[in-house]
Protein backbone atom coordinates (compact mmCIF):
# COMPACT_ATOMS: atom_id res chain seq x y z
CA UNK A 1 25.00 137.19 43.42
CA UNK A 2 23.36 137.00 40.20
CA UNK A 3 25.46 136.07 36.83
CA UNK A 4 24.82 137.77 33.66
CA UNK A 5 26.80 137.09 30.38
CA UNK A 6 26.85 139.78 27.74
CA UNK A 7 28.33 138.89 24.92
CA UNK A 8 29.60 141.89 22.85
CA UNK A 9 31.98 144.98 23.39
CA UNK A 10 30.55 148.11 22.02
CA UNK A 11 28.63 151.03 23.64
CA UNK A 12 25.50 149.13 24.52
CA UNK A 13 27.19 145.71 25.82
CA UNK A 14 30.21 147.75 28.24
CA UNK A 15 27.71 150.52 29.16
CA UNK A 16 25.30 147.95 30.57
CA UNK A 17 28.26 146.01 32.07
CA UNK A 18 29.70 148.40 33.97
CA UNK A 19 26.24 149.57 35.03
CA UNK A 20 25.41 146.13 36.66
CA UNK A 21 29.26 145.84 37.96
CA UNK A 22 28.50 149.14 40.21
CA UNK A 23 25.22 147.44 41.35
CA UNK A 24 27.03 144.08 42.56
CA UNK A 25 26.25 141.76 39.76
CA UNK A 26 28.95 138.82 38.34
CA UNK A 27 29.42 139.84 35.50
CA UNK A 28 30.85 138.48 32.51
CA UNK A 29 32.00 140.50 29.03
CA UNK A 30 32.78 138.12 26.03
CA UNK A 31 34.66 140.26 22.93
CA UNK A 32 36.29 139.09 19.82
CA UNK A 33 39.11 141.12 20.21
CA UNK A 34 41.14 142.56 22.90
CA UNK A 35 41.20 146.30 24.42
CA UNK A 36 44.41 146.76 22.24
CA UNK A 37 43.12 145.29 18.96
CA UNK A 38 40.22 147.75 19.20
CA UNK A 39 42.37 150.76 19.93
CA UNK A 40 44.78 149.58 16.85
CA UNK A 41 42.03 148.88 14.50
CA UNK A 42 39.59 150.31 12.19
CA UNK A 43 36.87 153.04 12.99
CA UNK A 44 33.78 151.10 13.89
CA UNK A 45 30.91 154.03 13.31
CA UNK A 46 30.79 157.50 13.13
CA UNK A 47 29.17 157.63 17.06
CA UNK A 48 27.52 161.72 18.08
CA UNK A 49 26.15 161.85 21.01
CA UNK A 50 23.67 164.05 21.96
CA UNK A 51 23.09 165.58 25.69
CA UNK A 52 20.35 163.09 27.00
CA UNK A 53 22.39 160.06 25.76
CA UNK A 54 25.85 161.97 26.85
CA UNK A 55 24.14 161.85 30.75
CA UNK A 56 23.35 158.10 30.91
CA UNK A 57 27.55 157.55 30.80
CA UNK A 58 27.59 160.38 33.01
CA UNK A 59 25.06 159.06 35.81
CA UNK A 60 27.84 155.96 35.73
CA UNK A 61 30.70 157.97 36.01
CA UNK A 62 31.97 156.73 32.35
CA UNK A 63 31.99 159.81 30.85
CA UNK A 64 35.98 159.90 30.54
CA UNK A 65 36.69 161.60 27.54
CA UNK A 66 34.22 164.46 28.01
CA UNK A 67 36.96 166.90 28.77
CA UNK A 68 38.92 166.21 25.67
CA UNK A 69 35.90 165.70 22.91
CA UNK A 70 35.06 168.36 20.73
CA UNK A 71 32.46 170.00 21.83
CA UNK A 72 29.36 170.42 19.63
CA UNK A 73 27.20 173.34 19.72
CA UNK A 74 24.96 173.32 16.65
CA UNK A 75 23.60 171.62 13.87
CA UNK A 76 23.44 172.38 10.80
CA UNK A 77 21.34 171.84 6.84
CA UNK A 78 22.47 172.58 3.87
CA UNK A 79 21.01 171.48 0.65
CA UNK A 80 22.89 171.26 -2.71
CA UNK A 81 21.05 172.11 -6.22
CA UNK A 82 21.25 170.72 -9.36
CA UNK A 83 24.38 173.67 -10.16
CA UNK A 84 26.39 172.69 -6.78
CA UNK A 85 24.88 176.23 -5.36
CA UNK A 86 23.26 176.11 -1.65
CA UNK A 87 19.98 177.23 -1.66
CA UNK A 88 19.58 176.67 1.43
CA UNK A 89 21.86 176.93 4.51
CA UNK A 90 21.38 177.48 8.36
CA UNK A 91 22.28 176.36 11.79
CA UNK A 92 20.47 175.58 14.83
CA UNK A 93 21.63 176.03 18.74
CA UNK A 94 21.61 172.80 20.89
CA UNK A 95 20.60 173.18 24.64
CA UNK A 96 22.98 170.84 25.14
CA UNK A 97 26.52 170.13 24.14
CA UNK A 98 27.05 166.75 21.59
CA UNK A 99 29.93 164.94 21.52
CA UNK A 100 31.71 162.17 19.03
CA UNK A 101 34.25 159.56 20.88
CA UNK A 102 35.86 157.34 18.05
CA UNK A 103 34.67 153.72 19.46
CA UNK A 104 38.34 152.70 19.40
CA UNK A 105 39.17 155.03 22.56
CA UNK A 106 35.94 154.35 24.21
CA UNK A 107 35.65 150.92 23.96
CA UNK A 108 39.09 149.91 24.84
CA UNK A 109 39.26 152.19 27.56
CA UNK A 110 36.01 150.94 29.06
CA UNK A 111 36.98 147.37 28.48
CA UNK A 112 39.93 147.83 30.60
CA UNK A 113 38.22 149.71 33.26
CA UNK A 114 35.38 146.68 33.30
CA UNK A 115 38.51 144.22 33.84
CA UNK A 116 40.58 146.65 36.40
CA UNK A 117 37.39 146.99 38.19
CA UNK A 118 36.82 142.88 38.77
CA UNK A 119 34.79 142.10 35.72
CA UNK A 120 35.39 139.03 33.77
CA UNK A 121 36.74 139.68 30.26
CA UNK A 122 37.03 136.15 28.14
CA UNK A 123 38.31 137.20 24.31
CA UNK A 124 36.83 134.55 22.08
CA UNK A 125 34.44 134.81 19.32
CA UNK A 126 30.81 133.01 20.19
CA UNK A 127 28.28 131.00 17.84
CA UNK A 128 25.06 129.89 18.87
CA UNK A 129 26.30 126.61 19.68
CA UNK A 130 28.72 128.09 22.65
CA UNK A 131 25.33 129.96 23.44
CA UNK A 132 23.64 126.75 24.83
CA UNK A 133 26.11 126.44 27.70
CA UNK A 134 26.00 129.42 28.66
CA UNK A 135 22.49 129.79 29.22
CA UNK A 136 22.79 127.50 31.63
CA UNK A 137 25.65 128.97 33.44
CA UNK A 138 24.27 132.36 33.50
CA UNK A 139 21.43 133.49 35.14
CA UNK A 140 20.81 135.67 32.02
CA UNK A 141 22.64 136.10 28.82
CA UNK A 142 22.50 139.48 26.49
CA UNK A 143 23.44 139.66 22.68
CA UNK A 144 24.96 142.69 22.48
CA UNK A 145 27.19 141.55 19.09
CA UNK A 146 25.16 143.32 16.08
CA UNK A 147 27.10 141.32 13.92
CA UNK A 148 27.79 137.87 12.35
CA UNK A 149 25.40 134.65 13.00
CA UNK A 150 24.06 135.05 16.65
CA UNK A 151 21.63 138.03 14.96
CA UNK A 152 20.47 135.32 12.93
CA UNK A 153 18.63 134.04 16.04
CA UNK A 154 16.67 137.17 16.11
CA UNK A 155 13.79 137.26 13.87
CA UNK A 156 13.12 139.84 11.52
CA UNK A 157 10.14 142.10 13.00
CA UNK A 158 8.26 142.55 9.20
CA UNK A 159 5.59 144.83 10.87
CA UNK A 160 8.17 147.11 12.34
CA UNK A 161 10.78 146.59 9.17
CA UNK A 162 9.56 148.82 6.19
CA UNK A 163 12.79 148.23 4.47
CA UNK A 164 14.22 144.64 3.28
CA UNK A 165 17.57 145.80 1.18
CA UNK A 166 19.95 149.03 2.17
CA UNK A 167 18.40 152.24 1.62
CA UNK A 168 21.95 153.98 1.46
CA UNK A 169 25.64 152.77 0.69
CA UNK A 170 28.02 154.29 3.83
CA UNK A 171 31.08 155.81 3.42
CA UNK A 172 33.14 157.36 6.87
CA UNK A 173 36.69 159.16 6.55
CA UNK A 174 38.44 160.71 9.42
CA UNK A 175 40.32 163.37 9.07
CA UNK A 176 43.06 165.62 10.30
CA UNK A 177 43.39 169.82 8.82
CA UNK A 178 40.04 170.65 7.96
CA UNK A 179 39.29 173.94 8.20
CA UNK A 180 36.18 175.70 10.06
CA UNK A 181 32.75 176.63 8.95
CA UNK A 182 33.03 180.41 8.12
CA UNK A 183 29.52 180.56 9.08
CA UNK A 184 30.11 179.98 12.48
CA UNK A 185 33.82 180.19 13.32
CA UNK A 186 33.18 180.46 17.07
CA UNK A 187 31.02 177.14 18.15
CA UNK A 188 31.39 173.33 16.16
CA UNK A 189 28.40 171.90 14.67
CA UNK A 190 27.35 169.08 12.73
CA UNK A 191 27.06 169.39 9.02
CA UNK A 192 24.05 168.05 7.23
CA UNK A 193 24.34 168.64 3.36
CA UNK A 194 21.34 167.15 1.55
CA UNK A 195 21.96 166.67 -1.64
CA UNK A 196 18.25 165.60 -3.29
CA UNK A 197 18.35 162.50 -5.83
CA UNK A 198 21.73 161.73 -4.42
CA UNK A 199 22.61 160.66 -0.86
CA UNK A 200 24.14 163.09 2.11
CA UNK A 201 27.10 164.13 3.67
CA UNK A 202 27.41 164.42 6.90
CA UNK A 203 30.56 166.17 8.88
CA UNK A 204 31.41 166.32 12.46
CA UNK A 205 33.96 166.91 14.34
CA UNK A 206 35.41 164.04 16.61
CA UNK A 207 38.04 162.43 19.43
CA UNK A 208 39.98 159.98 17.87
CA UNK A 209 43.57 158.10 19.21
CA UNK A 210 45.33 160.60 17.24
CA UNK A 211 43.55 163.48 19.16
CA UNK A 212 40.48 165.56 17.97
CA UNK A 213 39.96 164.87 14.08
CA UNK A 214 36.44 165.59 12.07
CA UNK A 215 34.56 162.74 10.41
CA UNK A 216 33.87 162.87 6.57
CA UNK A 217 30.48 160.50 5.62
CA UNK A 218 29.10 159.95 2.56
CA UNK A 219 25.65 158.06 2.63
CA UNK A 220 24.62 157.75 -0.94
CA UNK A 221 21.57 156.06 -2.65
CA UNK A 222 22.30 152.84 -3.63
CA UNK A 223 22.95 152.33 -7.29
CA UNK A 224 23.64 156.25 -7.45
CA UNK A 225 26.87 158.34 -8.10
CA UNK A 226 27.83 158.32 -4.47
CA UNK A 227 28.21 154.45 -4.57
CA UNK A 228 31.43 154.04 -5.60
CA UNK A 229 32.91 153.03 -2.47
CA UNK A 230 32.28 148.79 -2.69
CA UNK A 231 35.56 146.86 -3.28
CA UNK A 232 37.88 149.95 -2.13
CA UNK A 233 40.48 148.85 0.05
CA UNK A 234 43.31 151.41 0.01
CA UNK A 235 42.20 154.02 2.64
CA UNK A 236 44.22 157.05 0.36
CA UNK A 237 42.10 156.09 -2.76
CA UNK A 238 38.72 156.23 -0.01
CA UNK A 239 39.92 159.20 1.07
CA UNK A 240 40.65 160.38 -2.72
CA UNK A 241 36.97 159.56 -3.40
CA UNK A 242 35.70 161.61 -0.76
CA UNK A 243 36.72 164.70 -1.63
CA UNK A 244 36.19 164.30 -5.17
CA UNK A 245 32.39 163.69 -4.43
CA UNK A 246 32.57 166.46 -1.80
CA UNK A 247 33.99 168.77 -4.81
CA UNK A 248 31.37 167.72 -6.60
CA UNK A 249 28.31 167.85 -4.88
CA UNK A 250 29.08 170.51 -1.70
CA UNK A 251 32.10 172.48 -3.19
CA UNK A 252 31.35 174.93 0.34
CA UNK A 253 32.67 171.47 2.00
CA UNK A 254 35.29 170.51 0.02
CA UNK A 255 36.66 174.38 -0.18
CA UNK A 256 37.37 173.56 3.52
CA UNK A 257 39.23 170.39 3.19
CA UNK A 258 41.75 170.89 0.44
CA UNK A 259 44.41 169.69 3.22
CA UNK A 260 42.86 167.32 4.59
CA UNK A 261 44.63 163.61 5.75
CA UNK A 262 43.13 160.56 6.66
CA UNK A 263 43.86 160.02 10.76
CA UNK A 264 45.44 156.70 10.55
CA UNK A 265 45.45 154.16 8.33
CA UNK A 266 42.26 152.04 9.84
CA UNK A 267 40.42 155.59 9.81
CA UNK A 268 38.21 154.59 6.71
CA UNK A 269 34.83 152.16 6.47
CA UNK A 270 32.42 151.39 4.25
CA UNK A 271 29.40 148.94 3.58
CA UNK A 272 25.91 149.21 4.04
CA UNK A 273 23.03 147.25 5.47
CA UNK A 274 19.04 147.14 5.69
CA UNK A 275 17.39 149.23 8.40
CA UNK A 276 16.04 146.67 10.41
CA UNK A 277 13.72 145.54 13.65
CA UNK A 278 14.25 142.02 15.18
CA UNK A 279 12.58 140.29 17.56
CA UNK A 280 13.71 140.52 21.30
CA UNK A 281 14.06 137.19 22.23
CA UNK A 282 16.56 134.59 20.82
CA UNK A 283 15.80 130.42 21.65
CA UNK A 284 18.42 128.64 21.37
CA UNK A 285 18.59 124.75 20.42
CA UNK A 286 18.28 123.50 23.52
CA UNK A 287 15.58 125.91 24.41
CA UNK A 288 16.87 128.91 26.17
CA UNK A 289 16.91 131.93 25.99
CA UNK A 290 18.82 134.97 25.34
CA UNK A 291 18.06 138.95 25.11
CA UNK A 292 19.06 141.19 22.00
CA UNK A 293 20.17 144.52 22.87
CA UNK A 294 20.36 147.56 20.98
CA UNK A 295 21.39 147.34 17.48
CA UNK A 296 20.86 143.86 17.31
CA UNK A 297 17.43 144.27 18.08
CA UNK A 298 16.60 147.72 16.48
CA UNK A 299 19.01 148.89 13.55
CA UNK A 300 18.22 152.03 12.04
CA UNK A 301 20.37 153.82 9.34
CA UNK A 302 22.50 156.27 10.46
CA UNK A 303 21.51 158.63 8.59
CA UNK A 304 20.09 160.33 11.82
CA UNK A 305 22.62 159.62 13.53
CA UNK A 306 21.25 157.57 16.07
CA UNK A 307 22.89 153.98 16.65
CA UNK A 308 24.85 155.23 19.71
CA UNK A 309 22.37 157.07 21.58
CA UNK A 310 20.34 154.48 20.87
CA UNK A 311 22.68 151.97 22.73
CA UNK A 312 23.01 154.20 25.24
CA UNK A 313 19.37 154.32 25.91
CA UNK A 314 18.91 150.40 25.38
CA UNK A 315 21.62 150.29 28.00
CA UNK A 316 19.90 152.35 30.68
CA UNK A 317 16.60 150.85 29.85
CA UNK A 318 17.83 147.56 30.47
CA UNK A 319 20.04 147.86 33.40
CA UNK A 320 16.89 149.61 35.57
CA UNK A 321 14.84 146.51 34.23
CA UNK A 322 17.25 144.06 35.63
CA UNK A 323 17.66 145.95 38.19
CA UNK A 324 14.46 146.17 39.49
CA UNK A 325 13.69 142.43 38.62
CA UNK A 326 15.45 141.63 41.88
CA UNK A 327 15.58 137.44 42.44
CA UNK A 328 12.90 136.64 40.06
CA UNK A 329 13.93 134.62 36.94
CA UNK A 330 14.70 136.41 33.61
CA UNK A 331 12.02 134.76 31.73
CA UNK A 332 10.19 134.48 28.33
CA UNK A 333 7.71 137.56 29.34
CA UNK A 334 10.36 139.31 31.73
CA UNK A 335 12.51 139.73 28.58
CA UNK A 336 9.36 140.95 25.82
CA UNK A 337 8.40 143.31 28.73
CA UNK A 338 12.13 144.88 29.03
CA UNK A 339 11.83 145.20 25.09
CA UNK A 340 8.75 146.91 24.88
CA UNK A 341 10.16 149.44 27.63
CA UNK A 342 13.04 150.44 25.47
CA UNK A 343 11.02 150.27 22.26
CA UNK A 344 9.04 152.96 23.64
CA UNK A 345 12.02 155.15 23.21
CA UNK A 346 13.49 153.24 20.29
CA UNK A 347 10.10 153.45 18.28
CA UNK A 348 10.25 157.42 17.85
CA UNK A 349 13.30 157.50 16.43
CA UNK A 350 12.86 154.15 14.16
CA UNK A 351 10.42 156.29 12.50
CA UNK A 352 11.80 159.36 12.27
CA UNK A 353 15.11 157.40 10.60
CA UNK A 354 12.70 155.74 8.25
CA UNK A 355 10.90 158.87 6.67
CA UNK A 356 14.43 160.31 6.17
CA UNK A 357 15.36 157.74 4.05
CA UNK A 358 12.43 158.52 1.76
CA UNK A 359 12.10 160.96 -0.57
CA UNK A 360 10.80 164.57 1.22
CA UNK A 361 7.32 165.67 1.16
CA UNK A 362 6.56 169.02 0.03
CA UNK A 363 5.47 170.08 3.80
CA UNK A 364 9.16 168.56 5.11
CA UNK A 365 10.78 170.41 2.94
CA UNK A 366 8.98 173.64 3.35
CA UNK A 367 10.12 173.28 7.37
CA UNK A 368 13.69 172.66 5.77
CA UNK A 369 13.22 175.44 4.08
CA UNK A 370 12.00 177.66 7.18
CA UNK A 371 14.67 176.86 9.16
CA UNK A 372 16.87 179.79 7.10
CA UNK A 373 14.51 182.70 7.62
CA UNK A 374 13.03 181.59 11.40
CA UNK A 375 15.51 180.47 13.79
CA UNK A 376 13.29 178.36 16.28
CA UNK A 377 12.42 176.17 13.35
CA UNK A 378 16.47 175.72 12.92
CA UNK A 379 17.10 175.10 16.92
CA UNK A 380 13.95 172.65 16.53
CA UNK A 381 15.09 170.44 14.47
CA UNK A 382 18.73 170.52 16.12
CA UNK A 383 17.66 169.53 18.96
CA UNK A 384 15.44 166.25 17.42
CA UNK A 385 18.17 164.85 17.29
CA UNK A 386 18.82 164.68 21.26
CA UNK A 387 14.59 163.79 21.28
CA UNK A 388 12.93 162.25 18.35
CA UNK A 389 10.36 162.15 20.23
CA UNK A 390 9.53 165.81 19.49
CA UNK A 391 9.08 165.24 15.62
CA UNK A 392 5.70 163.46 16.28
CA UNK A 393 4.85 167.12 17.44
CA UNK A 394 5.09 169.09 14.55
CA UNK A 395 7.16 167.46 11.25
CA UNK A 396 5.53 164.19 9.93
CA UNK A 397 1.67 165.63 9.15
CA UNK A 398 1.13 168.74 6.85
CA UNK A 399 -1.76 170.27 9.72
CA UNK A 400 0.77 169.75 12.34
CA UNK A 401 3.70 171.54 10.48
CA UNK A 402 1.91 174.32 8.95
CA UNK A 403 0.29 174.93 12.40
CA UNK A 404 3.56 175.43 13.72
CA UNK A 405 4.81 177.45 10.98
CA UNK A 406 1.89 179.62 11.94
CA UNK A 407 2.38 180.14 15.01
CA UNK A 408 6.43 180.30 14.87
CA UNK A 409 5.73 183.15 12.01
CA UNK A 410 3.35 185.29 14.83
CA UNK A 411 5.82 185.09 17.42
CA UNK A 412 8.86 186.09 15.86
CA UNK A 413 7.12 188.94 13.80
């Protein structure tokens, strides 16, 4: 029986392990902290999950929580002006239902079920040093920590890294008693304000410990008015912040959370890093080698909200790789080759996160625009978010979008 070591405790490193426990493997989970320090601790992301992502934990039979999490319907854009009006406001329809699992009830729930289910679970932190044992004791060893000093073995992929320093300061408050969308009162959706100049914020509604709960996230442009949230450490005075932004810059939004709470005392984070492509493969001192998954290989913003479907599909990529590798050694060009498989869904939405993080053109914001009077324009975009993939189609180049346009126009006329 092979032995695999994944170091790291989030959705790509316990997806992946429990995936290669129900084929047979030996498999080892290393975590800094415990199932019960996760559940106790502070939100770790912000985490919707759209449909395709959604049915990789459901071909493993993790999807646990899928009975109690919100469901989400729709997606939605707003965009503030200069006055705090809303020029511009609309939903789209998802084919398939989203969903938001605060990390602290998935992860410690899967981290048990990993151990009740035979897995190894050792809680220690790693450096690179403990690294070079391990490769030898493992048949193959995956970096599934996208924190602290074993990224540093990763190198920084310039050709596939446009930006060096943070392209927005992050700000995430969850919340109990805010009140529904009048818009659409019947179905939950996302909410997307755009506020041009100034950052976005971003609303959804979530399972937390505390039950379901809807997620408050400010990502602002560094340097701007939204980046006031650096050296707060009282969660009230985050949460006081917040809303006084929100009353500032989406008064629709903040109307609607007057009576708001925060969910817990650890449900508040902040910080903000640079969008970022590494290299695959780490070497270690004594020459072996390890694979980076998921965000420690490929970290996008989350300003598309991407990060967990994107472990998700790192996680499926990589367990049909190993998978199918059978016997034969997890080598130097057996791990560039699993990369480039899950790049090839990675890639898309890399730079699809990237242009959002620039300024608009004038042909992207003329679809933005469209999305209010023509309703498959709306539902489009929505459902990017489940397939970047789709954007390629019909959003980046002027020809492509006004084409559609076109030919959206002549059919719903």
């Amino acid at each position: 029986m092979r032995k695999i070591l994944i170091v790291g405790a989030g959705q790509a490193g316990l997806q992946l392990a429990l995936g290669l426990q129900s084929q047979g493997y030996d498999v080892t989970v290393m975590s800094n902290r415990t199932a019960d320090e996760i559940r106790g601790g502070r939100v770790m992301s912000t985490q919707c999950m759209f449909t395709s992502a959604l049915q990789h934990e459901r071909d493993l039979g993790l999807n646990f929580w899928e009975d109690q999490a919100p469901r989400i319907e729709g997606l939605g854009v707003s965009v503030s002006a200069p006055d705090a009006s809303r020029p511009i406001d609309w939903v789209g329809r998802l084919k398939g239902y989203a969903q938001s699992v605060d990390q602290r009830v998935k992860m410690a729930g899967w981290l048990e079920t990993f151990a009740e289910r035979g897995g190894k679970v050792v809680i220690h932190g790693v450096a690179v040093s403990d690294l070079d044992y391990f490769a030898r004791a493992y048949d193959l060893v995956l970096v599934a920590a996208g924190k602290g000093e074993l990224v540093s073995m990763f190198g920084r992929d310039a050709s596939r890294s446009p930006y060096d320093a943070p392209q927005r300061a992050l700000a995430v408050a969850y919340v109990h008693g805010l009140g529904p969308r009048p818009e659409h009162p019947d179905f939950l959706a996302v909410r997307c304000n755009l506020v041009p100049g100034v950052g976005e914020l971003f609303v959804m509604p979530t399972l937390t410990t505390s039950g379901p709960a809807d997620i408050l996230f400010w990502e602002g442009i560094p340097g701007g008015p939204l980046d006031v949230f650096q050296g707060v450490k009282d969660p009230e005075e985050h949460l006081r912040l917040t809303l006084e932004l929100m009353r500032r810059f989406t008064p629709w939004e903040y109307d609607r959370a007057t009576g708001v709470e925060l969910t817990d005392a650890g449900g508040t984070l902040s910080g903000r890093y640079a969008p970022t492509v590494r290299r695959p493969v780490g070497e270690l001192p004594s020459g072996g080698l390890v694979l980076g998954v998921a965000d420690v290989v490929v970290a996008n913003d989350p300003i598309t909200g991407q990060g967990s479907n994107n472990a998700a599909r790192c996680a499926a990529s990589y367990l049909a790789d190993i998978v199918a590798n059978g016997e034969r050694p997890f080598d130097r060009e057996w791990m560039r080759t699993t990369f480039d498989h899950y790049w090839s869904v990675a890639a898309p939405v890399t730079k699809w996160t990237n242009a959002m993080l620039s300024p608009p053109p004038e042909h992207v914001l003329g679809l933005i625009g469209a999305g209010g009077a023509l309703q498959p324009v709306a539902d489009r975009f929505a459902n990017g978010f489940d397939d970047p993939a789709d954007f390629e189609q019909w959003f980046f180049e002027p020809e492509k979008a006004t084409a559609y346009l076109a030919e959206v126009s002549q059919t719903v006329s």
